[in-house]
N, C-alpha and C. Protein backbone atom coordinates (compact mmCIF):
# COMPACT_ATOMS: atom_id res chain seq x y z
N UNK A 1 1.97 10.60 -9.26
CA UNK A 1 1.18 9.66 -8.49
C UNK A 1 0.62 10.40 -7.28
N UNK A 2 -0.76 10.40 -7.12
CA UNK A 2 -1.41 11.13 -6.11
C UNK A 2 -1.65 10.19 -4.82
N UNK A 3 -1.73 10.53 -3.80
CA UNK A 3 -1.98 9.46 -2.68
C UNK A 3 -3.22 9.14 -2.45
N UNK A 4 -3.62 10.78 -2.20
CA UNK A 4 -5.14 10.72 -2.35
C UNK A 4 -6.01 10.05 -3.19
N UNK A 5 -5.49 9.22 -4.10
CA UNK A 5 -6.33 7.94 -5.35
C UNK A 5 -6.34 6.77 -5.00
N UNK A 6 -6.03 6.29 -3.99
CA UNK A 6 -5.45 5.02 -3.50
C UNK A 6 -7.22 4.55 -2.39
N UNK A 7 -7.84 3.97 -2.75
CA UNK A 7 -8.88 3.06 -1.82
C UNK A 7 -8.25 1.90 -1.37
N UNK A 8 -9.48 1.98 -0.49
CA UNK A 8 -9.21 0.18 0.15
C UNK A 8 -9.24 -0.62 -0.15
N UNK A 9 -8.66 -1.54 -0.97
CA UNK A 9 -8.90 -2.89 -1.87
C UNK A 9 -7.66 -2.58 -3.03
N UNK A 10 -7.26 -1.18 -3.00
CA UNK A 10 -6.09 -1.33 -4.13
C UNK A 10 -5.10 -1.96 -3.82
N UNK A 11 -4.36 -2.54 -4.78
CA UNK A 11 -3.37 -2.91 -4.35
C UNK A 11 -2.19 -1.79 -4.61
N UNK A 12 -0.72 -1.59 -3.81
CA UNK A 12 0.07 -0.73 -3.81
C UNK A 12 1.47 -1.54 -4.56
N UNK A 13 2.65 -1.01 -5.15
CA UNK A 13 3.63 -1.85 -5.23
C UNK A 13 4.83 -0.83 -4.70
N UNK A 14 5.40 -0.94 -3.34
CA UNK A 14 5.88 -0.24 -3.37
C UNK A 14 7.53 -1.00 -2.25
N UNK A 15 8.70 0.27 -2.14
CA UNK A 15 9.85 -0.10 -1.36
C UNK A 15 10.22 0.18 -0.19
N UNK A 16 10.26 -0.48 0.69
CA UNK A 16 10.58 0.32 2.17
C UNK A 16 11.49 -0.46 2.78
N UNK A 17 12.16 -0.21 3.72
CA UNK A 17 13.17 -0.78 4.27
C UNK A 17 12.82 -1.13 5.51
N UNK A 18 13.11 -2.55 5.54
CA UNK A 18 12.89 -2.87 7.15
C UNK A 18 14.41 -3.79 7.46
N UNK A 19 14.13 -4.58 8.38
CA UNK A 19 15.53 -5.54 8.80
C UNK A 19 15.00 -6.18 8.15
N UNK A 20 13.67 -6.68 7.34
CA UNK A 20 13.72 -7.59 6.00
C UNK A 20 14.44 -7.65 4.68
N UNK A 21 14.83 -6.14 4.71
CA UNK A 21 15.68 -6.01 3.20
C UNK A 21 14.77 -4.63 2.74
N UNK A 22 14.90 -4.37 1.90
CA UNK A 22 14.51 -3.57 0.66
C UNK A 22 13.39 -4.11 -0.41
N UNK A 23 13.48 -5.44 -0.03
CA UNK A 23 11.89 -5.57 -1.27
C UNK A 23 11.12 -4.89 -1.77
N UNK A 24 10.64 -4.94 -3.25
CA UNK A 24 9.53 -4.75 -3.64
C UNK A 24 8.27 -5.24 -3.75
N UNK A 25 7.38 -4.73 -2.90
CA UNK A 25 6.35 -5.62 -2.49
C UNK A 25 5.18 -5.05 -3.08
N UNK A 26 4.12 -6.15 -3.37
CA UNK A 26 2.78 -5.34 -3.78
C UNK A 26 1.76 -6.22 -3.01
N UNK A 27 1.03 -4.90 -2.50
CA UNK A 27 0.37 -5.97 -1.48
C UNK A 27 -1.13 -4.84 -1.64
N UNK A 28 -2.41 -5.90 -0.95
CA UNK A 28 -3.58 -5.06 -0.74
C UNK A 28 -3.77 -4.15 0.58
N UNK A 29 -4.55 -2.99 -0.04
CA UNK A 29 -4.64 -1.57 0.66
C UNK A 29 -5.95 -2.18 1.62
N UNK A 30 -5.51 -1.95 3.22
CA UNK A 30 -6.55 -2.81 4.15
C UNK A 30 -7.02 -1.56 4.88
N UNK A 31 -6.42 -0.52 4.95
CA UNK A 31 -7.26 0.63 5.33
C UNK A 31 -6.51 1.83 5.66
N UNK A 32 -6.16 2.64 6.36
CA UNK A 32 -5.51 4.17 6.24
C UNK A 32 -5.40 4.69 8.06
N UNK A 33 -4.02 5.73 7.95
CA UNK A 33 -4.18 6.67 9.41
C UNK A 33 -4.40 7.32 9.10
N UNK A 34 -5.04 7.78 10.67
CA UNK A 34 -5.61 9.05 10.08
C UNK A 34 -4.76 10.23 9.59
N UNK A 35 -3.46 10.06 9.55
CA UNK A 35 -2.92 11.17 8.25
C UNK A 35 -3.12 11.03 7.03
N UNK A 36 -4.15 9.67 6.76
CA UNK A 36 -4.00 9.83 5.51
C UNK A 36 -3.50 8.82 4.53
N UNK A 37 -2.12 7.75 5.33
CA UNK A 37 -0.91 6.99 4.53
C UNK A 37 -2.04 5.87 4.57
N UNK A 38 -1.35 5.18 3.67
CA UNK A 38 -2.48 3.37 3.36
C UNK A 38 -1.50 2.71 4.77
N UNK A 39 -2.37 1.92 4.87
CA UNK A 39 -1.35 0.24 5.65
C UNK A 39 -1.97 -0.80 4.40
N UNK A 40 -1.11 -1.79 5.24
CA UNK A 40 -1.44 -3.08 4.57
C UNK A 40 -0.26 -4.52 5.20
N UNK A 41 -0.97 -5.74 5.23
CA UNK A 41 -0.18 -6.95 5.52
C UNK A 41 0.77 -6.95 4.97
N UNK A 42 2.47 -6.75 5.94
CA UNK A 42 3.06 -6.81 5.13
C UNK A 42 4.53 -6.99 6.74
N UNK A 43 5.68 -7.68 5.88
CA UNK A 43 6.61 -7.92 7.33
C UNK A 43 5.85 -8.28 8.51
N UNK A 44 5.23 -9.24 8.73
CA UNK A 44 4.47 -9.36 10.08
C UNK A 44 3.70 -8.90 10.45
N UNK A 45 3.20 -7.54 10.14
CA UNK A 45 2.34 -6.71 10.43
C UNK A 45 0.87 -6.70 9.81
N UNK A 46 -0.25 -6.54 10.46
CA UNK A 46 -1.37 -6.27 9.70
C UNK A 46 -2.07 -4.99 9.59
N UNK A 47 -1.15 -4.03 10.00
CA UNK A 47 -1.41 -2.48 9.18
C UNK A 47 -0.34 -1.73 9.20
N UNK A 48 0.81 -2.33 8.47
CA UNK A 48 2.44 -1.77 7.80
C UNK A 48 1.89 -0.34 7.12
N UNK A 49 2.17 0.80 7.74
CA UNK A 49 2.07 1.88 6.92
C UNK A 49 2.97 1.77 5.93
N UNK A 50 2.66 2.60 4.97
CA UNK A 50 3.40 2.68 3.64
C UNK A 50 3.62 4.40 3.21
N UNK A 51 4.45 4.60 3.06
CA UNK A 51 5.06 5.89 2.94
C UNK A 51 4.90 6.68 2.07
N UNK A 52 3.93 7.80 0.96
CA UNK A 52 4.29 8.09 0.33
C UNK A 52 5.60 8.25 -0.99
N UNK A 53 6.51 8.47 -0.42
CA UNK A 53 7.45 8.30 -0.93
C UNK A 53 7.91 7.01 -1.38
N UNK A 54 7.49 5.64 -0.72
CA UNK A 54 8.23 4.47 -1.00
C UNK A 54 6.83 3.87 -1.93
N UNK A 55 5.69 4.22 -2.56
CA UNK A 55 5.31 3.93 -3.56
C UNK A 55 5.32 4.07 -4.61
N UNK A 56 5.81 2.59 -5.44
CA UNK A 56 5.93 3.14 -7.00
C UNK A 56 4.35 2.88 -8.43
N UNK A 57 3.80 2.16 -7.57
CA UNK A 57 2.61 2.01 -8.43
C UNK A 57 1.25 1.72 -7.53
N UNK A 58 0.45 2.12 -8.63
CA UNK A 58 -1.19 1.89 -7.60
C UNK A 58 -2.23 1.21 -8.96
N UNK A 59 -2.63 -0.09 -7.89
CA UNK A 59 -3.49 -0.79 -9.20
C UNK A 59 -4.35 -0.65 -8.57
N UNK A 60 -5.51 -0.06 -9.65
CA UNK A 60 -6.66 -0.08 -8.43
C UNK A 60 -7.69 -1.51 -8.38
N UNK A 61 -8.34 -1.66 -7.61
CA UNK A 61 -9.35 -2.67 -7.76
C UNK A 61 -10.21 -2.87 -8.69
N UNK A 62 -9.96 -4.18 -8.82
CA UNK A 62 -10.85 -4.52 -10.02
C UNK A 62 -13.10 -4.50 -9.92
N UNK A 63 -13.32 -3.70 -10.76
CA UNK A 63 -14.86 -3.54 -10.46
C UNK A 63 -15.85 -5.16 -11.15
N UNK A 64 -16.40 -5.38 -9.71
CA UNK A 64 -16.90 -6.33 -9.85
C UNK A 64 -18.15 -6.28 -10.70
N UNK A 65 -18.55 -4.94 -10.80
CA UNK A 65 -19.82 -4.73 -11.95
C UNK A 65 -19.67 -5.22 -13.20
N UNK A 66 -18.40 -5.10 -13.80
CA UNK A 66 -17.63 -4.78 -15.15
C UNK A 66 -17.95 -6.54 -16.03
């Protein structure tokens, strides 16, 4: 899984640990730091970085041309 494949509108499904628990969450990709990592709405937050490491899948967006 490359990171670098991940746009804005994908959605991510991935695990991270907060004082929420461990969930697996899949949520939409709302935009990026500048290192690079996605954020997205997620625990309260409206740009929860997401870790490399704690992603297990990447769906990408669906093309509205199609």
């Amino acid at each position: 899984m490359n990171i670098q494949e991940i746009k804005e509108g994908d959605r991510i499904t991935f695990r991270s640990p907060t004082r929420d628990g461990n969930r697996k969450l899949t949520r939409v990709v709302n935009g990026f730091w500048p290192n690079g990592l996605p954020t997205v709405r997620a625990h309260g937050w409206g740009n929860f970085v997401v870790r490399a490491h704690e992603i297990q899948e990447i769906i990408p967006k669906e093309d509205a041309s199609a």
